[in-house]
Every structure is written in structure tokens, then in C-alpha cells.
C-alpha atoms as a PDB file:
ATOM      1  CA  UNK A   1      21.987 -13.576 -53.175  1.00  0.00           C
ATOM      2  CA  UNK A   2      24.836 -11.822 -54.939  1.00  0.00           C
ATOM      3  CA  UNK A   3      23.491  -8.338 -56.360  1.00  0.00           C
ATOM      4  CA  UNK A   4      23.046  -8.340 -60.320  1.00  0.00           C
ATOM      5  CA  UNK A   5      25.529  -5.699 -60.869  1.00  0.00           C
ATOM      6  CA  UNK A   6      28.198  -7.368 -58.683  1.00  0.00           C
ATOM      7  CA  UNK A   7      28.751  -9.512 -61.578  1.00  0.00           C
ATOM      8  CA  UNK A   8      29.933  -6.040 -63.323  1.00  0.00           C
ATOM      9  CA  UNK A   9      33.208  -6.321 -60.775  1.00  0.00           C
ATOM     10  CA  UNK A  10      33.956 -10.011 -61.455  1.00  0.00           C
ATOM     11  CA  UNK A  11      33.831  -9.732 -65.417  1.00  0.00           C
ATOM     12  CA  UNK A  12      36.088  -6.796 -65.196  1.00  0.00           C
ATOM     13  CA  UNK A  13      38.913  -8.843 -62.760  1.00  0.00           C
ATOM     14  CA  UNK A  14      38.594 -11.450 -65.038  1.00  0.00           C
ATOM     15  CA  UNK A  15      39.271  -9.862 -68.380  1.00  0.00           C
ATOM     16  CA  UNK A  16      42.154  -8.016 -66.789  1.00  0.00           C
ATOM     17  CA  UNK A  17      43.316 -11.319 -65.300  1.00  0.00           C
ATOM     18  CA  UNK A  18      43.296 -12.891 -69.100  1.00  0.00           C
ATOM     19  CA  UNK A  19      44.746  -9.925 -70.426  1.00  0.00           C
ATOM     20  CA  UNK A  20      47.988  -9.782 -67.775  1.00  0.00           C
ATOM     21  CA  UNK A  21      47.992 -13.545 -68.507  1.00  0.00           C
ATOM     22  CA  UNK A  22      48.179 -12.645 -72.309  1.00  0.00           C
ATOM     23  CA  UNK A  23      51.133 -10.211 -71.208  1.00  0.00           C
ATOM     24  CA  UNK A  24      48.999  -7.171 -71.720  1.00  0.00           C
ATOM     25  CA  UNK A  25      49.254  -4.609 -68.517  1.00  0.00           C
ATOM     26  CA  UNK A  26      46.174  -2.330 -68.411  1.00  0.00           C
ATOM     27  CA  UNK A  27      47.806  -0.003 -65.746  1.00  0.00           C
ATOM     28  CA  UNK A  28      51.196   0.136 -67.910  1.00  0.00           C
ATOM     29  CA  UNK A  29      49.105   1.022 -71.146  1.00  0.00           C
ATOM     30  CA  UNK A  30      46.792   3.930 -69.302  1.00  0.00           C
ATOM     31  CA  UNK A  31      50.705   5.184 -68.371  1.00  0.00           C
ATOM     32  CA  UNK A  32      51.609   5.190 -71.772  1.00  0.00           C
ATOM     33  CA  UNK A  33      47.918   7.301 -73.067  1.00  0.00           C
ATOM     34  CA  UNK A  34      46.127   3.637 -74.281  1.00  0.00           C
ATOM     35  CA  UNK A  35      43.270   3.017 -72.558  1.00  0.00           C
ATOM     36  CA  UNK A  36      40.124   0.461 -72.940  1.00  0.00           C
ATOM     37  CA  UNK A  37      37.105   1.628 -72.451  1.00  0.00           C
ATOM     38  CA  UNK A  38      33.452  -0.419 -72.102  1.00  0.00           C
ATOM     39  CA  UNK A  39      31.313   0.240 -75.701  1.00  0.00           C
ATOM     40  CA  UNK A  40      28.950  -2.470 -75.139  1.00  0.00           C
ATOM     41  CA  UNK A  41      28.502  -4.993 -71.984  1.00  0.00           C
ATOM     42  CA  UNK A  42      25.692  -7.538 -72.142  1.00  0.00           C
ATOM     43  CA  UNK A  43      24.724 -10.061 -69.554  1.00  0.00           C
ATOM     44  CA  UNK A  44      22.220 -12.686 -69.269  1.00  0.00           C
ATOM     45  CA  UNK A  45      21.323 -13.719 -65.852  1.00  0.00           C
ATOM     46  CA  UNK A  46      20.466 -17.414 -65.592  1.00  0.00           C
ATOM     47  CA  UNK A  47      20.625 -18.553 -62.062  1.00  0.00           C
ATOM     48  CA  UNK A  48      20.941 -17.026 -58.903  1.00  0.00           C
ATOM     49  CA  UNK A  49      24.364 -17.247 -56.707  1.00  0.00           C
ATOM     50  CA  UNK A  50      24.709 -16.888 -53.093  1.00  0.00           C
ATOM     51  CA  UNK A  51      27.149 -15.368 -51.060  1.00  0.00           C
ATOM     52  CA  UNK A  52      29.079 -18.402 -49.917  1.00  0.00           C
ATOM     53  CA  UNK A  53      28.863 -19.672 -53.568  1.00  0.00           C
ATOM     54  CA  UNK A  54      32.735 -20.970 -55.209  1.00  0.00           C
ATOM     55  CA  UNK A  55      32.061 -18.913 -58.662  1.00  0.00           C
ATOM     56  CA  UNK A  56      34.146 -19.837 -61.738  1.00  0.00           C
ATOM     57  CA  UNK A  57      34.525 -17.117 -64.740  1.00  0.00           C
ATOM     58  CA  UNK A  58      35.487 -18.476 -67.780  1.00  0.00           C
ATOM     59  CA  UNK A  59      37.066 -15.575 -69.745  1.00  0.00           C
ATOM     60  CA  UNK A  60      37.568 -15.819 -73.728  1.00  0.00           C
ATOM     61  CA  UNK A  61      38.667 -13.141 -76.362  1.00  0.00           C
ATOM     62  CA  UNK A  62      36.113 -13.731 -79.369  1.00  0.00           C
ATOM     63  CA  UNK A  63      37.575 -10.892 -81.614  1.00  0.00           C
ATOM     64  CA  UNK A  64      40.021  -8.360 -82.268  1.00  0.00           C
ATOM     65  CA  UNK A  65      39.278  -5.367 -84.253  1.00  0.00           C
ATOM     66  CA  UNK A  66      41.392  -2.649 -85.349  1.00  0.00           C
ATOM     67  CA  UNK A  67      40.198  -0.692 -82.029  1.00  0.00           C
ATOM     68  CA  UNK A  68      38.481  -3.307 -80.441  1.00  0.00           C
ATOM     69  CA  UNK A  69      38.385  -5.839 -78.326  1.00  0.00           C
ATOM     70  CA  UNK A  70      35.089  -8.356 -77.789  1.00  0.00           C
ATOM     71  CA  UNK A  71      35.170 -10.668 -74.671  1.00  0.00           C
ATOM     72  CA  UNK A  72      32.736 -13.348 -73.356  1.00  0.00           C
ATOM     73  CA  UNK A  73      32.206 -14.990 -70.654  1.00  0.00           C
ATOM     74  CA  UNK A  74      30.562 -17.636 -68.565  1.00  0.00           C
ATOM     75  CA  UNK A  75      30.292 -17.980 -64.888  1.00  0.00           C
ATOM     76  CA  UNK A  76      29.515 -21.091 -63.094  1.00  0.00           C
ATOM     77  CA  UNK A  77      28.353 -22.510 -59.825  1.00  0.00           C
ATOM     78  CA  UNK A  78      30.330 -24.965 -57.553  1.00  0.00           C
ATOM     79  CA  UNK A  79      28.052 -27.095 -59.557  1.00  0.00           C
ATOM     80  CA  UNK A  80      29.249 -26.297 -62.619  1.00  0.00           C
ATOM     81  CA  UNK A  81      25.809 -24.448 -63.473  1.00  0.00           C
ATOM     82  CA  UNK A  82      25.465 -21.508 -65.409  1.00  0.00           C
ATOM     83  CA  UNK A  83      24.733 -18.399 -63.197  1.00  0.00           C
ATOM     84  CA  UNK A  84      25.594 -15.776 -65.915  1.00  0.00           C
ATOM     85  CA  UNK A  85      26.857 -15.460 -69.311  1.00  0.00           C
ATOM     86  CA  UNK A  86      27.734 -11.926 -70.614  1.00  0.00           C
ATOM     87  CA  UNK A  87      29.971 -10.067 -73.496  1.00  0.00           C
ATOM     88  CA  UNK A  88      31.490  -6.908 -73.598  1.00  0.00           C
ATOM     89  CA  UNK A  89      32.857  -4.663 -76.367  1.00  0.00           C
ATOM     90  CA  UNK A  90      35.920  -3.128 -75.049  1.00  0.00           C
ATOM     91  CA  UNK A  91      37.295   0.532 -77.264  1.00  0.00           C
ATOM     92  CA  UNK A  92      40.605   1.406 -77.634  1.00  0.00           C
ATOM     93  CA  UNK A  93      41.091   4.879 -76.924  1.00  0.00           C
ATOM     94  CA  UNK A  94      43.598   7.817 -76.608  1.00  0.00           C
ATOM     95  CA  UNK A  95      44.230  10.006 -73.103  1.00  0.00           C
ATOM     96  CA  UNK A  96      41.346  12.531 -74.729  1.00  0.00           C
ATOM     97  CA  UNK A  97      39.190   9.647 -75.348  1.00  0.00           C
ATOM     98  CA  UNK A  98      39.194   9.541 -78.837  1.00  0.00           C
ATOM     99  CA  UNK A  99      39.073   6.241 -80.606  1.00  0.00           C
ATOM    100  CA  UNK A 100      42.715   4.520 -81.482  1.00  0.00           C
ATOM    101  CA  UNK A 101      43.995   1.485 -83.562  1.00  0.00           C
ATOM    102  CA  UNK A 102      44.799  -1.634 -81.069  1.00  0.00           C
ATOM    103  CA  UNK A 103      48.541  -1.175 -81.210  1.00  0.00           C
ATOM    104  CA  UNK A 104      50.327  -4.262 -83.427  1.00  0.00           C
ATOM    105  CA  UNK A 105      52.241  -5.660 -79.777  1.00  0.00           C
ATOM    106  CA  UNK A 106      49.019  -5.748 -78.250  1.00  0.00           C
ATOM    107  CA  UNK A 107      47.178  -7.254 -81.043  1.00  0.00           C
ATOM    108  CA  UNK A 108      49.566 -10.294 -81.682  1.00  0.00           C
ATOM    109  CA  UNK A 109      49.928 -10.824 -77.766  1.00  0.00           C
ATOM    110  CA  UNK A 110      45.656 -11.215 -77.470  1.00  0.00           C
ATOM    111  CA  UNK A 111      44.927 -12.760 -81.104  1.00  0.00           C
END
């Protein structure tokens, strides 16, 4: 069986694959002193998945705050069964960690 907090690596790859799909680049953004860090991740475990399993992660962005950023997600089976669905609060922050507004570019390209 795939370890429970493997699933912490594939919701990670897939919000940075929606967000570089969006046109947001998290590695050009840490350059620039905006970084994203995790506030809040939740996950529900509903079935089981095995190594040689063909997993599908459906990624959404459910809301935009002023320095936030709220994803969800489902991930599925070859089967198309539910295996885990999850959310996670993502913070906008400066290079010293302190809390910072979304900037506008970034906010139009992921509302």
C-alpha cells in the first residue's frame, strides 16, 4: 500500500502543476521574496492504493483571499474510486515569513 503521508508529495506536485498551468511559477516568486507556505492541510483517507495503482489528482482552487490561497483535491483509482480527498490553506508570505497580500498578477492569473 502507498504510505498515508505519501499523499503529502502528490498534493503538493499537483497544486504546483495547476499553478504553472495558471502561469504562476513558485520557484520564480520565492526569487522574487513571495513565497506560499502550508496554514492548514486536511485529508480524508477513503480507500487504500497500491503501488502499481494509475492515481488521478484532481486539483481545484476554491478561494482566493487577500493572502491566501485554499485548494482541494480528489484523488482517484484506475477505477475512478475515491482513495483520498484533502484541502489545504496555502499563506502568502514575505522572505522573513511574515504574512503578505496575494500580489494583483497573481490573483487575476488563479481567480
Amino acid at each position: 500500500m502507498v504510505y498515508y503521508a505519501k499523499y503529502l508529495e502528490f498534493l503538493e506536485e499537483a497544486r504546483t502543476e495547476l499553478l504553472a498551468q495558471k502561469g504562476v511559477s513558485i520557484d520564480k516568486l520565492a526569487k522574487e521574496g513571495i513565497l506560499f507556505v502550508v496554514y492548514r492541510q486536511e485529508i480524508d483517507y477513503k480507500f487504500p492504493s497500491f503501488l502499481a495503482d494509475n492515481l488521478e489528482i484532481v486539483t481545484r482552487i476554491a478561494d482566493v483571499s487577500k493572502v491566501s490561497i485554499e485548494f482541494v483535491y480528489e484523488i482517484r483509482n484506475q477505477n475512478h474510486q475515491t482513495v483520498v480527498q484533502a484541502k489545504t490553506i496555502m499563506v502568502c508570505v514575505d522572505k522573513n515569513f511574515k504574512p503578505k497580500s496575494i500580489p494583483e498578477e497573481i490573483r487575476k492569473k488563479i481567480s
